[in-house]
C-alpha atoms as a PDB file:
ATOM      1  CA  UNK A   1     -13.294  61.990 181.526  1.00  0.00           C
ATOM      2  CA  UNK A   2     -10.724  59.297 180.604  1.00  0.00           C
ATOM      3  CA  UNK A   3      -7.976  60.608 179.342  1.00  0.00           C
ATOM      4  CA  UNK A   4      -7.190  58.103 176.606  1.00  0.00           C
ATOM      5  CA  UNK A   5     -10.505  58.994 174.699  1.00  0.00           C
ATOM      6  CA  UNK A   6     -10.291  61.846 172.528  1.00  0.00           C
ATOM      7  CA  UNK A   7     -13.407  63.505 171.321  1.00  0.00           C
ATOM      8  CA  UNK A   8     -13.419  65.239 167.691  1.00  0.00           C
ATOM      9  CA  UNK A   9     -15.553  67.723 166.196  1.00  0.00           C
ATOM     10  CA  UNK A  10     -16.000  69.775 162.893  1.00  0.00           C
ATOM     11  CA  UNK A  11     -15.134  72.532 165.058  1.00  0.00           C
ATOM     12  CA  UNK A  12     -11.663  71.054 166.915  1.00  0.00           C
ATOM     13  CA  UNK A  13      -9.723  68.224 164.616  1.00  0.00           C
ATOM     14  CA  UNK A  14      -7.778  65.902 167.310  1.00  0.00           C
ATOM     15  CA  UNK A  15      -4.913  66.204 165.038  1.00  0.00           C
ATOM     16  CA  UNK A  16      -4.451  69.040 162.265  1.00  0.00           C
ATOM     17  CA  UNK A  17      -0.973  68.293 161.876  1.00  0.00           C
ATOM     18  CA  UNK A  18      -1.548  65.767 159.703  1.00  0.00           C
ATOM     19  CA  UNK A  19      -3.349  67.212 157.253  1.00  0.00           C
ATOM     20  CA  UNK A  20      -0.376  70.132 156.766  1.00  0.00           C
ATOM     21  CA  UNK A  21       2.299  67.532 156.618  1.00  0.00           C
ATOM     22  CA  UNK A  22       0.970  65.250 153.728  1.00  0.00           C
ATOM     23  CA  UNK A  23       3.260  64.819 151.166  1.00  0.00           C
ATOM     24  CA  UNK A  24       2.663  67.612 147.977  1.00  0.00           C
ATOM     25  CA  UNK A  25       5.001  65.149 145.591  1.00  0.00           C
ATOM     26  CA  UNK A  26       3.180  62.652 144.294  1.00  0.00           C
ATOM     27  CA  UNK A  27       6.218  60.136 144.357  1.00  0.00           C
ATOM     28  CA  UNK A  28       6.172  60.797 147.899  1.00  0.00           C
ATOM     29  CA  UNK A  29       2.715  59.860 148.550  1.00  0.00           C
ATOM     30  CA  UNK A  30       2.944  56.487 148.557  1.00  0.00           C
ATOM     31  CA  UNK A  31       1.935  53.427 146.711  1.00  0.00           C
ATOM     32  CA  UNK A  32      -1.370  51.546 147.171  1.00  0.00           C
ATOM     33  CA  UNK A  33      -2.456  48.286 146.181  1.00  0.00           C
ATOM     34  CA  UNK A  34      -6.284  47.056 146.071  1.00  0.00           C
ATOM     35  CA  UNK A  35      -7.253  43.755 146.295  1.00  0.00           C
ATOM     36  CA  UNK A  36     -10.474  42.189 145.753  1.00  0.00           C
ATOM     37  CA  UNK A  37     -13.066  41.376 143.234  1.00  0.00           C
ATOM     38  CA  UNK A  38     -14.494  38.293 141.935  1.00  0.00           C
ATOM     39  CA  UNK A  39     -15.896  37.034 138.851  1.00  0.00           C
ATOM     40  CA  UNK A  40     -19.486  38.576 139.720  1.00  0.00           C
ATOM     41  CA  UNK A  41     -18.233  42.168 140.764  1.00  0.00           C
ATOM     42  CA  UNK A  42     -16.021  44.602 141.601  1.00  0.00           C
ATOM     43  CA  UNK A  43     -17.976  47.631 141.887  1.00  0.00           C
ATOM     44  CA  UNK A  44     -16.246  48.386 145.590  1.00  0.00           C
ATOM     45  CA  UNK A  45     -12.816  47.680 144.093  1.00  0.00           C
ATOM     46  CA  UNK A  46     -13.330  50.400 141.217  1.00  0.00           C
ATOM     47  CA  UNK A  47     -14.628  53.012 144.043  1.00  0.00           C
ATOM     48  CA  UNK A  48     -11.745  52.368 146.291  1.00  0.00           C
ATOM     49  CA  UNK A  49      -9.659  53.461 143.322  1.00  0.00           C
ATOM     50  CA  UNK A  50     -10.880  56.738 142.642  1.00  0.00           C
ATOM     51  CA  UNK A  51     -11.689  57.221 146.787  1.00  0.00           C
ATOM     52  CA  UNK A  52      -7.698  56.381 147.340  1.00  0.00           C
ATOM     53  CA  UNK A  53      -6.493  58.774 144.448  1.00  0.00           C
ATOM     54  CA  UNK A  54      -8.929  61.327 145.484  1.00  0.00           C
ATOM     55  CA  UNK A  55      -7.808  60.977 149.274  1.00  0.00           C
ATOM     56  CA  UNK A  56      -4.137  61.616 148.172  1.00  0.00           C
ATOM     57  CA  UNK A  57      -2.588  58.420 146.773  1.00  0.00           C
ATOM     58  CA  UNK A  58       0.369  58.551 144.945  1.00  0.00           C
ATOM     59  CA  UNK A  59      -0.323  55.786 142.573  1.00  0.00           C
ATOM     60  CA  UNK A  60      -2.753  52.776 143.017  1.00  0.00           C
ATOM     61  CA  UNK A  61      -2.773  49.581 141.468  1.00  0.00           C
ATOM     62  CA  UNK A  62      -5.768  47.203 142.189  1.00  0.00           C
ATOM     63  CA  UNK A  63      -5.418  42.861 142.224  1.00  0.00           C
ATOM     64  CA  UNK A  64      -7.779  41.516 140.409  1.00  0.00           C
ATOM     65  CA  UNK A  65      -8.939  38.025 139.593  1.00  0.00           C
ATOM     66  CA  UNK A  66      -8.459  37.457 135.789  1.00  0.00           C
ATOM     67  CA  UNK A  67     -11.683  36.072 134.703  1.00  0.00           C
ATOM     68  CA  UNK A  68     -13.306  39.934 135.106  1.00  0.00           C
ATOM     69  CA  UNK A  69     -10.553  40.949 132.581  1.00  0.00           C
ATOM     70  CA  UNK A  70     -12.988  40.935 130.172  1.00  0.00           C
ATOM     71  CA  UNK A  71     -15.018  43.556 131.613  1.00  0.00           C
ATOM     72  CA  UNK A  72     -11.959  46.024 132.892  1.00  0.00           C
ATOM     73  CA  UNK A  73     -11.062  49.057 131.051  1.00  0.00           C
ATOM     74  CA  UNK A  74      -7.323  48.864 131.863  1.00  0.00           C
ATOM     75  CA  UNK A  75      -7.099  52.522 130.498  1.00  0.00           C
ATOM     76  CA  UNK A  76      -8.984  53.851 133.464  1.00  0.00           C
ATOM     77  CA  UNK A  77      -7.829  51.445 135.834  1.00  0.00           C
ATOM     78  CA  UNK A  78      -4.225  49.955 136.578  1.00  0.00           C
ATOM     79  CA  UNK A  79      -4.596  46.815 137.608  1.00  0.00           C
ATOM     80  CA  UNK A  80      -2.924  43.138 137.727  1.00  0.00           C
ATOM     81  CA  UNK A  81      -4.545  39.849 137.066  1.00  0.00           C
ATOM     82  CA  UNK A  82      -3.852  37.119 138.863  1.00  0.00           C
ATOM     83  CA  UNK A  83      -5.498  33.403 137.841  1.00  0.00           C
ATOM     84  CA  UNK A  84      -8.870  32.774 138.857  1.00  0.00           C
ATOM     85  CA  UNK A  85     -10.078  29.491 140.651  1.00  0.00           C
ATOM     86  CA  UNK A  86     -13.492  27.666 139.928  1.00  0.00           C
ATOM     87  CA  UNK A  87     -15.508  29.881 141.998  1.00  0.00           C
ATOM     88  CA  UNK A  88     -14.709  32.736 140.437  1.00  0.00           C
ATOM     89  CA  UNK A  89     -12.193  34.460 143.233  1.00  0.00           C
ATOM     90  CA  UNK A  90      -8.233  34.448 143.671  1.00  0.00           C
ATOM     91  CA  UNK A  91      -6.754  30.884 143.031  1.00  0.00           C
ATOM     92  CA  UNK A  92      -3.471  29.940 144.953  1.00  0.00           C
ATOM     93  CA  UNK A  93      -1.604  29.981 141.511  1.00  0.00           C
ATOM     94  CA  UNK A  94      -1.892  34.272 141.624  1.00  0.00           C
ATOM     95  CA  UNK A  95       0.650  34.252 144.548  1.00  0.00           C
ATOM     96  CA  UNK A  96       3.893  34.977 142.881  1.00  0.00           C
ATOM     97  CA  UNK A  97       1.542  38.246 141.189  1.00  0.00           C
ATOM     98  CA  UNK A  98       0.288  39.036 144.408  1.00  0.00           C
ATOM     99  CA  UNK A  99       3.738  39.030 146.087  1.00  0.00           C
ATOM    100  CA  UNK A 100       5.451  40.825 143.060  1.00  0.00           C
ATOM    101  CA  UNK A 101       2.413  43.573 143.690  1.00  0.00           C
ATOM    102  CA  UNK A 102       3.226  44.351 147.315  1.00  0.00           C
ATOM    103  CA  UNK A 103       7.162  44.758 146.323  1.00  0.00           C
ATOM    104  CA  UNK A 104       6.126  47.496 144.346  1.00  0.00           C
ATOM    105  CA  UNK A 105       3.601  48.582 147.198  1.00  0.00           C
ATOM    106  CA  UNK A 106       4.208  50.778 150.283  1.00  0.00           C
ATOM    107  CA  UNK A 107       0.416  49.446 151.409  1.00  0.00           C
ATOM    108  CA  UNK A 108      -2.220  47.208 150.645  1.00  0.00           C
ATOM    109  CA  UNK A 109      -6.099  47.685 151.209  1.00  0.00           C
ATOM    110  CA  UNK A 110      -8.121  44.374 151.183  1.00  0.00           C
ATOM    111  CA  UNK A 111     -11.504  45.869 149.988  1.00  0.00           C
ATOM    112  CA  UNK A 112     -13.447  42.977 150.075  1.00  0.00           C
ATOM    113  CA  UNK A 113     -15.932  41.365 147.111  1.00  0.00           C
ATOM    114  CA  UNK A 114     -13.329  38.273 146.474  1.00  0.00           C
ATOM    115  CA  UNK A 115     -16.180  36.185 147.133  1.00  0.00           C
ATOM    116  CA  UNK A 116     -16.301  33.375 150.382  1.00  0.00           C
ATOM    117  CA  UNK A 117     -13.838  30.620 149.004  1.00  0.00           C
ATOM    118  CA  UNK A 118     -11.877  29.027 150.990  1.00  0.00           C
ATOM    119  CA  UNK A 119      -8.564  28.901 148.481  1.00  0.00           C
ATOM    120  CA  UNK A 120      -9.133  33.039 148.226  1.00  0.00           C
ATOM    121  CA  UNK A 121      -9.185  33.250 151.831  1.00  0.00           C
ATOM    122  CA  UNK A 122      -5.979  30.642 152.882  1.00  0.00           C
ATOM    123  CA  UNK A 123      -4.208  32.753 149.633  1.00  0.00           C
ATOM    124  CA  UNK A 124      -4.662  36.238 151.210  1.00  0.00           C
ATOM    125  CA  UNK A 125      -3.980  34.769 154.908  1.00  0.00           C
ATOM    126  CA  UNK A 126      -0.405  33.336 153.447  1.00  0.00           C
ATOM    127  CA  UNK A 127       0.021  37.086 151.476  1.00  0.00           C
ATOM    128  CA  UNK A 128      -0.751  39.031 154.774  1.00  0.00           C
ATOM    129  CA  UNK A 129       1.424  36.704 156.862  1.00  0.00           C
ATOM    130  CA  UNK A 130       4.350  36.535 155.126  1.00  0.00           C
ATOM    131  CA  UNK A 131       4.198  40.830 154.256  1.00  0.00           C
ATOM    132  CA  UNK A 132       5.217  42.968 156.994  1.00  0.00           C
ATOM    133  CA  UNK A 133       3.636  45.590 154.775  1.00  0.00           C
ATOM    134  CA  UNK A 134       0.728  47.978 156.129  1.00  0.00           C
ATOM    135  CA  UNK A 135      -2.472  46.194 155.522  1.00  0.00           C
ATOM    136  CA  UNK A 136      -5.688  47.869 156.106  1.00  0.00           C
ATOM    137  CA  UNK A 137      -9.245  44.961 155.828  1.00  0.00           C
ATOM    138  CA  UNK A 138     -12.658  45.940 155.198  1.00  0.00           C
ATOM    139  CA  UNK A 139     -15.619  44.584 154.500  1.00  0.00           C
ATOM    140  CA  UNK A 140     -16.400  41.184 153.747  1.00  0.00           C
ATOM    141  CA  UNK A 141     -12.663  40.494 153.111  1.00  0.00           C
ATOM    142  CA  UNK A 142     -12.840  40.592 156.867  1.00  0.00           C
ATOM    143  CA  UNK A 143     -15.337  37.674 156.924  1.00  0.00           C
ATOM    144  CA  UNK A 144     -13.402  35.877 154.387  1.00  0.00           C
ATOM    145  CA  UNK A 145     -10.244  35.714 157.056  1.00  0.00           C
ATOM    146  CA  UNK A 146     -12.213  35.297 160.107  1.00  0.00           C
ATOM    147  CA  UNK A 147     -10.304  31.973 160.713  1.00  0.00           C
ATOM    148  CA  UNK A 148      -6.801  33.685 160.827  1.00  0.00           C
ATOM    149  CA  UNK A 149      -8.232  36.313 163.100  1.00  0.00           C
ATOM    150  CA  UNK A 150      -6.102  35.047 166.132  1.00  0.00           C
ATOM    151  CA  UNK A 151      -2.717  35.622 164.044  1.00  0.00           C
ATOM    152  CA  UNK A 152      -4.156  39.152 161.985  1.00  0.00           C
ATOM    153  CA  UNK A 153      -4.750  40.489 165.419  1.00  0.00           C
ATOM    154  CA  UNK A 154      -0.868  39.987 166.692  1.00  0.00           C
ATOM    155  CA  UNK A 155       0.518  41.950 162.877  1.00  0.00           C
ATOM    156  CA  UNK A 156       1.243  45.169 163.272  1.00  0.00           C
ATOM    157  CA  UNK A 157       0.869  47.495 161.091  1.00  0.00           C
ATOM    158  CA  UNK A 158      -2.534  46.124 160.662  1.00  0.00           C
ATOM    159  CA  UNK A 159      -6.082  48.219 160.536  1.00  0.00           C
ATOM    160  CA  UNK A 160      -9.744  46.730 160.464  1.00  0.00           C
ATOM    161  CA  UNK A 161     -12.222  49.042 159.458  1.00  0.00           C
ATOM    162  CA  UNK A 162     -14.932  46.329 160.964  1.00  0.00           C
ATOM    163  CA  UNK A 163     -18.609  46.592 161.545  1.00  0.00           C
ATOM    164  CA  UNK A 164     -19.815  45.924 165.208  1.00  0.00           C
ATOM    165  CA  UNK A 165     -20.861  42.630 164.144  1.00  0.00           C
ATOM    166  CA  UNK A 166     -17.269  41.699 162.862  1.00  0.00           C
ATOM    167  CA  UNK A 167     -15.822  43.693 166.121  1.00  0.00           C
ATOM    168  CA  UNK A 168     -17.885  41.288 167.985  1.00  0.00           C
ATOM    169  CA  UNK A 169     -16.178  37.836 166.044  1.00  0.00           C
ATOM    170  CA  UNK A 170     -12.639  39.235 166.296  1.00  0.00           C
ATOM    171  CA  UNK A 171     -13.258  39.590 170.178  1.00  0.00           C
ATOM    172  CA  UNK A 172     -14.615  35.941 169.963  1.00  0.00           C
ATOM    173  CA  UNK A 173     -11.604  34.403 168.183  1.00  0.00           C
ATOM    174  CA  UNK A 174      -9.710  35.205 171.267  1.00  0.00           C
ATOM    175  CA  UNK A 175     -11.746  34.067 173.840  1.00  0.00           C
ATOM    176  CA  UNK A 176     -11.354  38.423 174.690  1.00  0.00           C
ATOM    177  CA  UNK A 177     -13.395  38.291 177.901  1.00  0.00           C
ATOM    178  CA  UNK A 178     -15.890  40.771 176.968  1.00  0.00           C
ATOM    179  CA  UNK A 179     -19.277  40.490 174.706  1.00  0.00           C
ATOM    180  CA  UNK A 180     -19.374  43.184 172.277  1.00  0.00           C
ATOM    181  CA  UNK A 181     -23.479  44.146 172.136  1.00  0.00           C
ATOM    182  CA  UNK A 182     -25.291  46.614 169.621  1.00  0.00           C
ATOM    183  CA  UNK A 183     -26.993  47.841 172.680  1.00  0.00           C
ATOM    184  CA  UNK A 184     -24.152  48.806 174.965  1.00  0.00           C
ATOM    185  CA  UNK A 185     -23.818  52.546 175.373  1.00  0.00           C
ATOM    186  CA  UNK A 186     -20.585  54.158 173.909  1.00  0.00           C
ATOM    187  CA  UNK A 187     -18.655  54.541 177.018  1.00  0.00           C
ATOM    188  CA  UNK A 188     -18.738  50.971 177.337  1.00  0.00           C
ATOM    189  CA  UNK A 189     -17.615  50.022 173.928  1.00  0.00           C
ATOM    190  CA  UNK A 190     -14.642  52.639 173.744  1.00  0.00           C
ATOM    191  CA  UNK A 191     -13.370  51.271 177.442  1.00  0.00           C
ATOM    192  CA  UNK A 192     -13.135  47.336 175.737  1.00  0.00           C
ATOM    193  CA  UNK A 193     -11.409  49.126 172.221  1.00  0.00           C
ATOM    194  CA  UNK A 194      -9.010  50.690 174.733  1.00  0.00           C
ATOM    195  CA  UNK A 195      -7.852  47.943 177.072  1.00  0.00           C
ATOM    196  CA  UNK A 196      -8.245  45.804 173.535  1.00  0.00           C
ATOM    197  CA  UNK A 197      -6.025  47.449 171.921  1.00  0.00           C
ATOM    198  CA  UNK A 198      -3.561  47.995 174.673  1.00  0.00           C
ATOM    199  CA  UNK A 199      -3.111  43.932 174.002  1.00  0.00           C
ATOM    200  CA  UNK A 200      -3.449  43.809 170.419  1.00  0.00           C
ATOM    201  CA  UNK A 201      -1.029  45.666 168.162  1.00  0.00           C
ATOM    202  CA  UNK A 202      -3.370  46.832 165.570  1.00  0.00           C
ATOM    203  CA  UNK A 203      -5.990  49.714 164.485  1.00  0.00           C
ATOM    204  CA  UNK A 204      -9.856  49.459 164.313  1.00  0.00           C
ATOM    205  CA  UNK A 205     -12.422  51.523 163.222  1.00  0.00           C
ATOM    206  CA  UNK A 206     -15.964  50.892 164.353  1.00  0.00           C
ATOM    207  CA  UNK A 207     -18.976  52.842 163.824  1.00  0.00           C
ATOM    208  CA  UNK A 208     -21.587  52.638 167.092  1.00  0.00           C
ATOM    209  CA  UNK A 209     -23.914  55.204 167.881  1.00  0.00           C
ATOM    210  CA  UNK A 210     -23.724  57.725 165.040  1.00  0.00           C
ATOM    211  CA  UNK A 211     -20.085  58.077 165.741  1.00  0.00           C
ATOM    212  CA  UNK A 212     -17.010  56.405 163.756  1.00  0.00           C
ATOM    213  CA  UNK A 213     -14.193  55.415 167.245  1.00  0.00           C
ATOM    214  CA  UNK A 214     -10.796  54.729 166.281  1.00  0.00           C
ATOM    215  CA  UNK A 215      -8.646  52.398 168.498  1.00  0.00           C
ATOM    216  CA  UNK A 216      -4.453  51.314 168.758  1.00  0.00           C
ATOM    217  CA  UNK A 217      -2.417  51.076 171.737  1.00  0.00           C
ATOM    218  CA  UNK A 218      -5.022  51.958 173.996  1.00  0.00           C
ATOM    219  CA  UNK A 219      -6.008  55.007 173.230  1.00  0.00           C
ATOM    220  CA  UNK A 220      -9.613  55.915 171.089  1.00  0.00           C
ATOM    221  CA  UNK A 221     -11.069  58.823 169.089  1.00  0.00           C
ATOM    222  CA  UNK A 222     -14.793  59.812 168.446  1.00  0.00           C
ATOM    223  CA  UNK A 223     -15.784  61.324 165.118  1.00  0.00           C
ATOM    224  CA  UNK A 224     -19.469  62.264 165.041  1.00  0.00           C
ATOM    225  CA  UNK A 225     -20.541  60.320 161.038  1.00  0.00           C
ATOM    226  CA  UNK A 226     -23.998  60.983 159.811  1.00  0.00           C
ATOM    227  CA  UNK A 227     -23.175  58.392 156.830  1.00  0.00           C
ATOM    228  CA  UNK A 228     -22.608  55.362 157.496  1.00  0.00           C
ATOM    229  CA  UNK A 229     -22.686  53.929 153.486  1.00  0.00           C
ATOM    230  CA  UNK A 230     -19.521  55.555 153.009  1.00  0.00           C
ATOM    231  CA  UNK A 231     -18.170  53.266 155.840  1.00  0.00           C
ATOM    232  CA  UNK A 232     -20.051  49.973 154.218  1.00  0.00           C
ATOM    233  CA  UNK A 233     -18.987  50.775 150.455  1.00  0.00           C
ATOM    234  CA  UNK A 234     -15.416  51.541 151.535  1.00  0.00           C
ATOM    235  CA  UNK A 235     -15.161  55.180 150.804  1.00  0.00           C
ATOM    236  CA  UNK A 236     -13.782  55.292 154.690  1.00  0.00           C
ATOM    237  CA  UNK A 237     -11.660  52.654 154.445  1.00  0.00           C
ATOM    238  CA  UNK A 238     -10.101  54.140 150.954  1.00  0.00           C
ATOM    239  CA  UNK A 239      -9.199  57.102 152.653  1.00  0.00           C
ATOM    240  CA  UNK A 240      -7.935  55.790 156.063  1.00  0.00           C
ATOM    241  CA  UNK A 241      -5.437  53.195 153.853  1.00  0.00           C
ATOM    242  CA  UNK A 242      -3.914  56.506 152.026  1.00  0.00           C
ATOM    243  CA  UNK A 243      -3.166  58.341 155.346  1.00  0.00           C
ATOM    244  CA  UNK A 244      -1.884  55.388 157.394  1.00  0.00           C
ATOM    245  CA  UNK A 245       0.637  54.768 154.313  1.00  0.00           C
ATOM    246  CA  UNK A 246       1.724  58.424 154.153  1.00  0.00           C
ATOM    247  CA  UNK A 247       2.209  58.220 157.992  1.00  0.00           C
ATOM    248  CA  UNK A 248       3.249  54.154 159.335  1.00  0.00           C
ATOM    249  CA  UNK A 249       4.335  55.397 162.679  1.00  0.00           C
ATOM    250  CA  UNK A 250       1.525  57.377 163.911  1.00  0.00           C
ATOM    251  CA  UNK A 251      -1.374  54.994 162.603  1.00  0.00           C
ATOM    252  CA  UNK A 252      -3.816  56.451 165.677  1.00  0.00           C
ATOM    253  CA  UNK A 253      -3.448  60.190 164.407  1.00  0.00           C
ATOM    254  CA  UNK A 254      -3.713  59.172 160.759  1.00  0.00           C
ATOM    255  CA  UNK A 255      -6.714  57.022 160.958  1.00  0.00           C
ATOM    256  CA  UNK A 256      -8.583  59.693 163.042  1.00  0.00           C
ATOM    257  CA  UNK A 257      -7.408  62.969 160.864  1.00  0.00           C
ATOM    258  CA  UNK A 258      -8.432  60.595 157.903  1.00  0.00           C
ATOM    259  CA  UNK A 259     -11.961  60.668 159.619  1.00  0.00           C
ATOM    260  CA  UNK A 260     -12.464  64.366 160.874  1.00  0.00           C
ATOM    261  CA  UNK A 261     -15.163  66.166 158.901  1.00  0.00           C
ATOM    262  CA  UNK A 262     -14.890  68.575 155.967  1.00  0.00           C
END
């Protein structure tokens, strides 16, 4: 048994204590801001919403590109829009809004749909480089930054809740000498998260094997999951943002209470 891999169950949460110490004032439980969307869709944007309020969220705003402003009912949702560029995503020009956002945010969740444009992607590289702010990526807002992967995976304070396929490219972008393969047994996979993660200062969360593993500073949970659309809609990542903002310093116990089942 390695004694860096923890092993949760319905029956025996790895760590309980976070559940009892989450804030019960909601101007203590932090501020969250979304980003994403694009001028075709932001169905995963509005779900993270609801998924972060439900999950505990103080307030949440969400960043959205201004050309779906016609389509937004800004009485359900709070949001800012930024300008939009010719492809329908984030142009460079929404900066200043973007920047003025995270002020006002304790965390920010990238929950993907901005779309695969390059501007969109250099924009949120410059936001997330310049923030020392908790950032949490998901989904294809993952893909869209694969070319900064080399500097995301030296900021802190920085979670990926990644598929195996984008565990596999983040690996790559370092030259990490191991191949990440859907057919290696789990052992295998939570031995490279945990010398991984020993040399990279951030969180991920990968599902393999009917189990969600959790990964930072060497040391990795198991969560048995059964539903894995809740992890590729960004219901999971919703809910791990809330409890990594409500606890910055302990983003390993967060990430996995965040995960234990109900």
């Amino acid at each position: 048994m390695n004694d860096y891999w923890i092993k949760q169950t319905p029956e025996k949460p790895a760590f309980p204590d976070i559940e009892w110490q989450k804030p019960e004032q909601k101007a203590l439980r932090g501020k969250l801001l979304l980003i994403g969307g694009n001028k075709n869709g932001f169905a995963a944007v509005a779900q993270a919403y609801t998924d972060a309020l439900k999950s505990g969220a103080g307030e949440c705003r969400v960043l959205l590109p201004d050309a779906l402003k016609p389509v937004i009912d800004s009485q359900a949702i709070d949001c800012i829009f930024t300008p939009t560029n010719p492809s329908g995503g984030f142009s460079k020009d929404g900066l200043p809004a973007m920047q003025a956002g995270l002020q006002w945010a304790d965390a920010m969740l990238l929950i993907g749909d901005a779309g695969r444009n390059s501007e969109t992607a250099i924009l949120l590289e410059t936001l997330l480089t310049q923030s020392h702010k908790t950032a949490i990526l998901t989904r294809d807002a993952i893909d869209l930054l694969k070319a900064s992967f080399p500097q995301l995976l030296n900021r802190p304070q920085t979670t990926f809740v990644a598929t195996l396929a984008q565990l596999q490219k983040l690996f790559q972008s370092v030259y990490y000498p191991k191949t990440v393969l859907f057919s290696m047994q789990l052992t295998t996979l939570v031995e490279a998260l945990h010398k991984f993660t020993i040399t990279y200062p951030i969180t991920i969360v990968v599902f393999h094997q009917n189990q969600l593993l959790t990964a930072h500073n060497g040391q990795v949970s198991s969560t048995p999951w059964n539903n894995p659309l809740l992890i590729w809609r960004g219901s999971v990542a919703a809910k791990v943002a809330v409890y990594v903002m409500q606890h910055p310093n302990q983003p390993f116990e967060a990430v996995t209470d965040a995960l234990r089942p109900q």
